[in-house]
N, C-alpha and C. Protein backbone atom coordinates (compact mmCIF):
# COMPACT_ATOMS: atom_id res chain seq x y z
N UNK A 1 -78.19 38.69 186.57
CA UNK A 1 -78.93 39.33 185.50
C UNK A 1 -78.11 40.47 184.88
N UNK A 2 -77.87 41.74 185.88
CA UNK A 2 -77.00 42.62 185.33
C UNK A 2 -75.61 41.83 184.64
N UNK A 3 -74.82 40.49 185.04
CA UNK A 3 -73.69 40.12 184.28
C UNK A 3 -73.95 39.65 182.40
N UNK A 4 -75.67 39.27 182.59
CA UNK A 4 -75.70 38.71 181.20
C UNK A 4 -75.97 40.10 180.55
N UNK A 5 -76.44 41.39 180.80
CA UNK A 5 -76.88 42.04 179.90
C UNK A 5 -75.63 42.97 179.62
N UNK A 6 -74.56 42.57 180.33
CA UNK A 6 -73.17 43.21 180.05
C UNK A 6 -72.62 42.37 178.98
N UNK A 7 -73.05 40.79 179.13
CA UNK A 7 -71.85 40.55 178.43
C UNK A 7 -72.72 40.23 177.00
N UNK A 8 -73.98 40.37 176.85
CA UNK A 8 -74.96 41.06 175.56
C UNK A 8 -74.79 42.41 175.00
N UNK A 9 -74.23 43.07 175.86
CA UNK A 9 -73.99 44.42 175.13
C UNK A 9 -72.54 44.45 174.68
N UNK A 10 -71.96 43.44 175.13
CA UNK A 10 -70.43 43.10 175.05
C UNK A 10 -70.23 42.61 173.40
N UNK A 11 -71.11 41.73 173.38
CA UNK A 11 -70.97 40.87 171.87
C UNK A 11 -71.78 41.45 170.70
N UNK A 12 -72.36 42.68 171.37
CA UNK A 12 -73.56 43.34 170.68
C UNK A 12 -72.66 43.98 169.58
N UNK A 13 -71.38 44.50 170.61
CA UNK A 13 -70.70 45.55 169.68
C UNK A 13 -69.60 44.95 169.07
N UNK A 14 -69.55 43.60 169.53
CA UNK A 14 -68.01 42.85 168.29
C UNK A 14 -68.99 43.28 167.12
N UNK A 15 -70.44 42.45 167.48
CA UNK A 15 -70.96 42.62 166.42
C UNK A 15 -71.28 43.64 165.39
N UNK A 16 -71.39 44.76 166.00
CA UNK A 16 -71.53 45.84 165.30
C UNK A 16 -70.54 46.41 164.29
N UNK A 17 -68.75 45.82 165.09
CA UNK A 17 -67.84 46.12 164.37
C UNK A 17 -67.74 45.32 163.20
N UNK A 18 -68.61 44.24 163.29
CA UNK A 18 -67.90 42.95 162.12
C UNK A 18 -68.81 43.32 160.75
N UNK A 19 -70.21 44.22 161.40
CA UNK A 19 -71.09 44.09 160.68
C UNK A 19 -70.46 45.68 159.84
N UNK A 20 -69.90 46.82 160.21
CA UNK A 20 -69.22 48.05 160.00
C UNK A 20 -67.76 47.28 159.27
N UNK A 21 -67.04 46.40 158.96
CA UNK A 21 -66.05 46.27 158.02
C UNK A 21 -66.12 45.31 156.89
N UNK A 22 -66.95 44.65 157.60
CA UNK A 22 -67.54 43.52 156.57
C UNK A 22 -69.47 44.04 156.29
N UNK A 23 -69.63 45.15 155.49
CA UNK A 23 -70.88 45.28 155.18
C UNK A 23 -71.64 43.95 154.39
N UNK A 24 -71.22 43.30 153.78
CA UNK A 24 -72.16 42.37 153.24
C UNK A 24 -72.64 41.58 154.75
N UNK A 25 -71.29 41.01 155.18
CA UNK A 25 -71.79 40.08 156.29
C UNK A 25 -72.87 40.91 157.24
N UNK A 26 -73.39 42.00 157.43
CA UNK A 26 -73.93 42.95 158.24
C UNK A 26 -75.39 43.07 157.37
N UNK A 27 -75.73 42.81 156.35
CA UNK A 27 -76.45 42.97 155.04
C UNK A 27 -77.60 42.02 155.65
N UNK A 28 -76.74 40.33 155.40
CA UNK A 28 -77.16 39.24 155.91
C UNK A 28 -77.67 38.78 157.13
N UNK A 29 -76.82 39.20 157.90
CA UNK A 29 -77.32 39.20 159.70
C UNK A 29 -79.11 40.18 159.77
N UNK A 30 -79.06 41.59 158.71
CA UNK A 30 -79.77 42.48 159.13
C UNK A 30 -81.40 41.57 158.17
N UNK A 31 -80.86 40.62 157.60
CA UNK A 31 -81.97 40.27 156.83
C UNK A 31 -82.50 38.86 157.81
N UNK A 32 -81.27 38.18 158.13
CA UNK A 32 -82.18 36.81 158.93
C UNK A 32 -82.49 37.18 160.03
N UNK A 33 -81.96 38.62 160.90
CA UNK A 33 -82.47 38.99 162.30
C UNK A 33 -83.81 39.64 162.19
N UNK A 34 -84.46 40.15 161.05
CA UNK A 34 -85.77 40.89 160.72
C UNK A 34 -86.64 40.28 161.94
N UNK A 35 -86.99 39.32 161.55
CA UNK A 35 -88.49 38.77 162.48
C UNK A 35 -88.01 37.97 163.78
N UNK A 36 -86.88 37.78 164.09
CA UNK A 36 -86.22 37.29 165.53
C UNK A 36 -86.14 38.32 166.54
N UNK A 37 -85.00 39.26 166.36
CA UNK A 37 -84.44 40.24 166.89
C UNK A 37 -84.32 41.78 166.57
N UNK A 38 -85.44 42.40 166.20
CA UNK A 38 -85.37 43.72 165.71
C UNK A 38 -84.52 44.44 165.87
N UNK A 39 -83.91 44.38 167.08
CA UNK A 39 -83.38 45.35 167.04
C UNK A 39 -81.93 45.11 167.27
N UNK A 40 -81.64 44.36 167.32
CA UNK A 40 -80.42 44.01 166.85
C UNK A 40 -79.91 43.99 165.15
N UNK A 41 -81.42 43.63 164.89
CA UNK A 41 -81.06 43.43 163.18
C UNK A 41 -80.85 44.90 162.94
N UNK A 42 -81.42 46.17 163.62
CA UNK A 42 -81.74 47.49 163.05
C UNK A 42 -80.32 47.54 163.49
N UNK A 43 -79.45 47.30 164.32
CA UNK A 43 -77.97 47.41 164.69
C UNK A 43 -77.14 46.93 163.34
N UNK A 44 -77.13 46.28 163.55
CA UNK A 44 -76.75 45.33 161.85
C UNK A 44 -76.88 46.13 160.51
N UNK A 45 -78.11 46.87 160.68
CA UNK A 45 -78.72 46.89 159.26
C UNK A 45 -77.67 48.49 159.23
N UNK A 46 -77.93 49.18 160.41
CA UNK A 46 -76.96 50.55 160.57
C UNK A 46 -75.48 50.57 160.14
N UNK A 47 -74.84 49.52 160.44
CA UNK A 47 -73.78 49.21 160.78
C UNK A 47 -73.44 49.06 159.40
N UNK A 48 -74.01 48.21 159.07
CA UNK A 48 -73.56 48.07 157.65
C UNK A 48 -73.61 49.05 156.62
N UNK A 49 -74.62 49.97 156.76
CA UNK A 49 -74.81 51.07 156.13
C UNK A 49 -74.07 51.87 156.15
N UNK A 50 -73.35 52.20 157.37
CA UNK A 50 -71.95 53.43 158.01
C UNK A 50 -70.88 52.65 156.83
N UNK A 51 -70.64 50.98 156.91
CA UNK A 51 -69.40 50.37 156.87
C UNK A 51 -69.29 50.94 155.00
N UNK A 52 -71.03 50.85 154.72
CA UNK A 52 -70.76 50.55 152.85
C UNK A 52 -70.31 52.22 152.54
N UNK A 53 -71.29 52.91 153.67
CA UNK A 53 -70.89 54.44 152.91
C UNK A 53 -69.44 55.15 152.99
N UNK A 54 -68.65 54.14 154.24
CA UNK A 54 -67.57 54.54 154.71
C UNK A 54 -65.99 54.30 152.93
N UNK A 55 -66.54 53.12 152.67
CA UNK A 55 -65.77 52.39 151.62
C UNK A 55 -66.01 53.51 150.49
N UNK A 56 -67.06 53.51 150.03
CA UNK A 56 -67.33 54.00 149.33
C UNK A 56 -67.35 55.98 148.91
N UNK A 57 -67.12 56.43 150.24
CA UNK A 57 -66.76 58.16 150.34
C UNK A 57 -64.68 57.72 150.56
N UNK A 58 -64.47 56.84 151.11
CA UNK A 58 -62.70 56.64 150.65
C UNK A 58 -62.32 55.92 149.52
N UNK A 59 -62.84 55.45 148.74
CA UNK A 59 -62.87 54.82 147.51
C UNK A 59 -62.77 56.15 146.36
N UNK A 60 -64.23 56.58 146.12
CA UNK A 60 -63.92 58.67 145.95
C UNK A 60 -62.71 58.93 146.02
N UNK A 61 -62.67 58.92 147.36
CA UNK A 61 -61.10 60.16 147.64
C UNK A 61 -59.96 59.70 147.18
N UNK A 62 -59.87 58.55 147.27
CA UNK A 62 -58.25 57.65 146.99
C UNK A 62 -58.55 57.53 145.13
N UNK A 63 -59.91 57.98 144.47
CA UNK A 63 -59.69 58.14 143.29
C UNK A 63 -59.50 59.49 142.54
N UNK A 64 -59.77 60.26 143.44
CA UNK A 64 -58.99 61.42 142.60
C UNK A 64 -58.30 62.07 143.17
N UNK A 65 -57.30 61.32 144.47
CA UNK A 65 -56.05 61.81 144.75
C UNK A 65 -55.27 60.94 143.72
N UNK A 66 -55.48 60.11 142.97
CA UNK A 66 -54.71 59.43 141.66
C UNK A 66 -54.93 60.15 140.72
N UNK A 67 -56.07 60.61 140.29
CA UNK A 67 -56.38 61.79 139.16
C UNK A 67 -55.32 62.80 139.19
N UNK A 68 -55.19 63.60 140.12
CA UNK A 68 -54.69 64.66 140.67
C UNK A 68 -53.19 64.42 140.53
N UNK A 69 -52.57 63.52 141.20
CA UNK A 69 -50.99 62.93 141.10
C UNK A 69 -50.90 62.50 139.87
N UNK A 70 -51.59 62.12 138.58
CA UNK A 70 -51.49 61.53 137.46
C UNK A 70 -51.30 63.02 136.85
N UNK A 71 -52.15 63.76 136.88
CA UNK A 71 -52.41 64.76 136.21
C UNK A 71 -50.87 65.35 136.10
N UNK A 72 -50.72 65.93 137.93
CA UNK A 72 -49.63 66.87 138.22
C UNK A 72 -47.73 65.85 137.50
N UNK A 73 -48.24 64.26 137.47
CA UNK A 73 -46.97 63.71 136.91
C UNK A 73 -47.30 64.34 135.37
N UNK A 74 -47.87 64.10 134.41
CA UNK A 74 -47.88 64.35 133.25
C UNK A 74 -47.41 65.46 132.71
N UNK A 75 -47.82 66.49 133.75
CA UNK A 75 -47.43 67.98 133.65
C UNK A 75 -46.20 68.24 133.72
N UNK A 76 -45.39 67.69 134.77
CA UNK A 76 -44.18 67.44 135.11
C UNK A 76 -43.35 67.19 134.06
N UNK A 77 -43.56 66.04 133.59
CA UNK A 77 -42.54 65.30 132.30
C UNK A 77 -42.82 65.67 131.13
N UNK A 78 -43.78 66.62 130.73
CA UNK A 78 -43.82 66.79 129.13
C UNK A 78 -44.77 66.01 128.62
N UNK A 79 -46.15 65.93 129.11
CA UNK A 79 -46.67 65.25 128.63
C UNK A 79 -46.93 63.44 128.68
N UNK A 80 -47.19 62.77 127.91
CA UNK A 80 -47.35 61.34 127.30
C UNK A 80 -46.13 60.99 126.61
C-alpha cells in the first residue's frame, strides 16, 4: 500500500511539472479531471496557473530589457 501511494505521488509531480511548462496541456488535464479526480485536477489547474503567470512576468521582462538596449543603442550612434 505505502509502495503505490509513493509511486502516485511520484507521477503526481512529473505531472505537475508537465502541467507548469506546458500550461495549455495543464488547462486540459484541469478541465477533464473536474468530476474524476479533484484534486488532482486542482494540482493541474495550479500548475498551470504558476506555468502561464511564470511566461508571462518573463515575457515583460525580456520586453523591456529590449526597450532599454534599443533605446541605450540609438543613443549611442546618433540617433536613426
Amino acid at each position: 500500500m505505502e509502495n503505490k501511494e509513493i509511486n502516485n505521488e511520484y507521477r503526481s509531480k512529473w505531472r505537475n511539472v508537465l502541467c507548469f511548462f506546458f500550461p495549455f496541456v495543464g488547462f486540459i488535464l484541469f478541465l477533464v479531471f473536474t468530476d474524476k479526480d479533484k484534486y488532482f485536477s486542482k494540482k493541474c489547474g495550479i500548475s498551470a496557473l504558476i506555468g502561464f503567470l511564470t511566461i508571462l512576468l518573463l515575457s515583460i521582462i525580456l520586453l523591456v530589457l529590449f526597450l532599454i538596449y534599443s533605446y541605450i543603442y540609438i543613443i549611442n550612434h546618433g540617433g536613426l
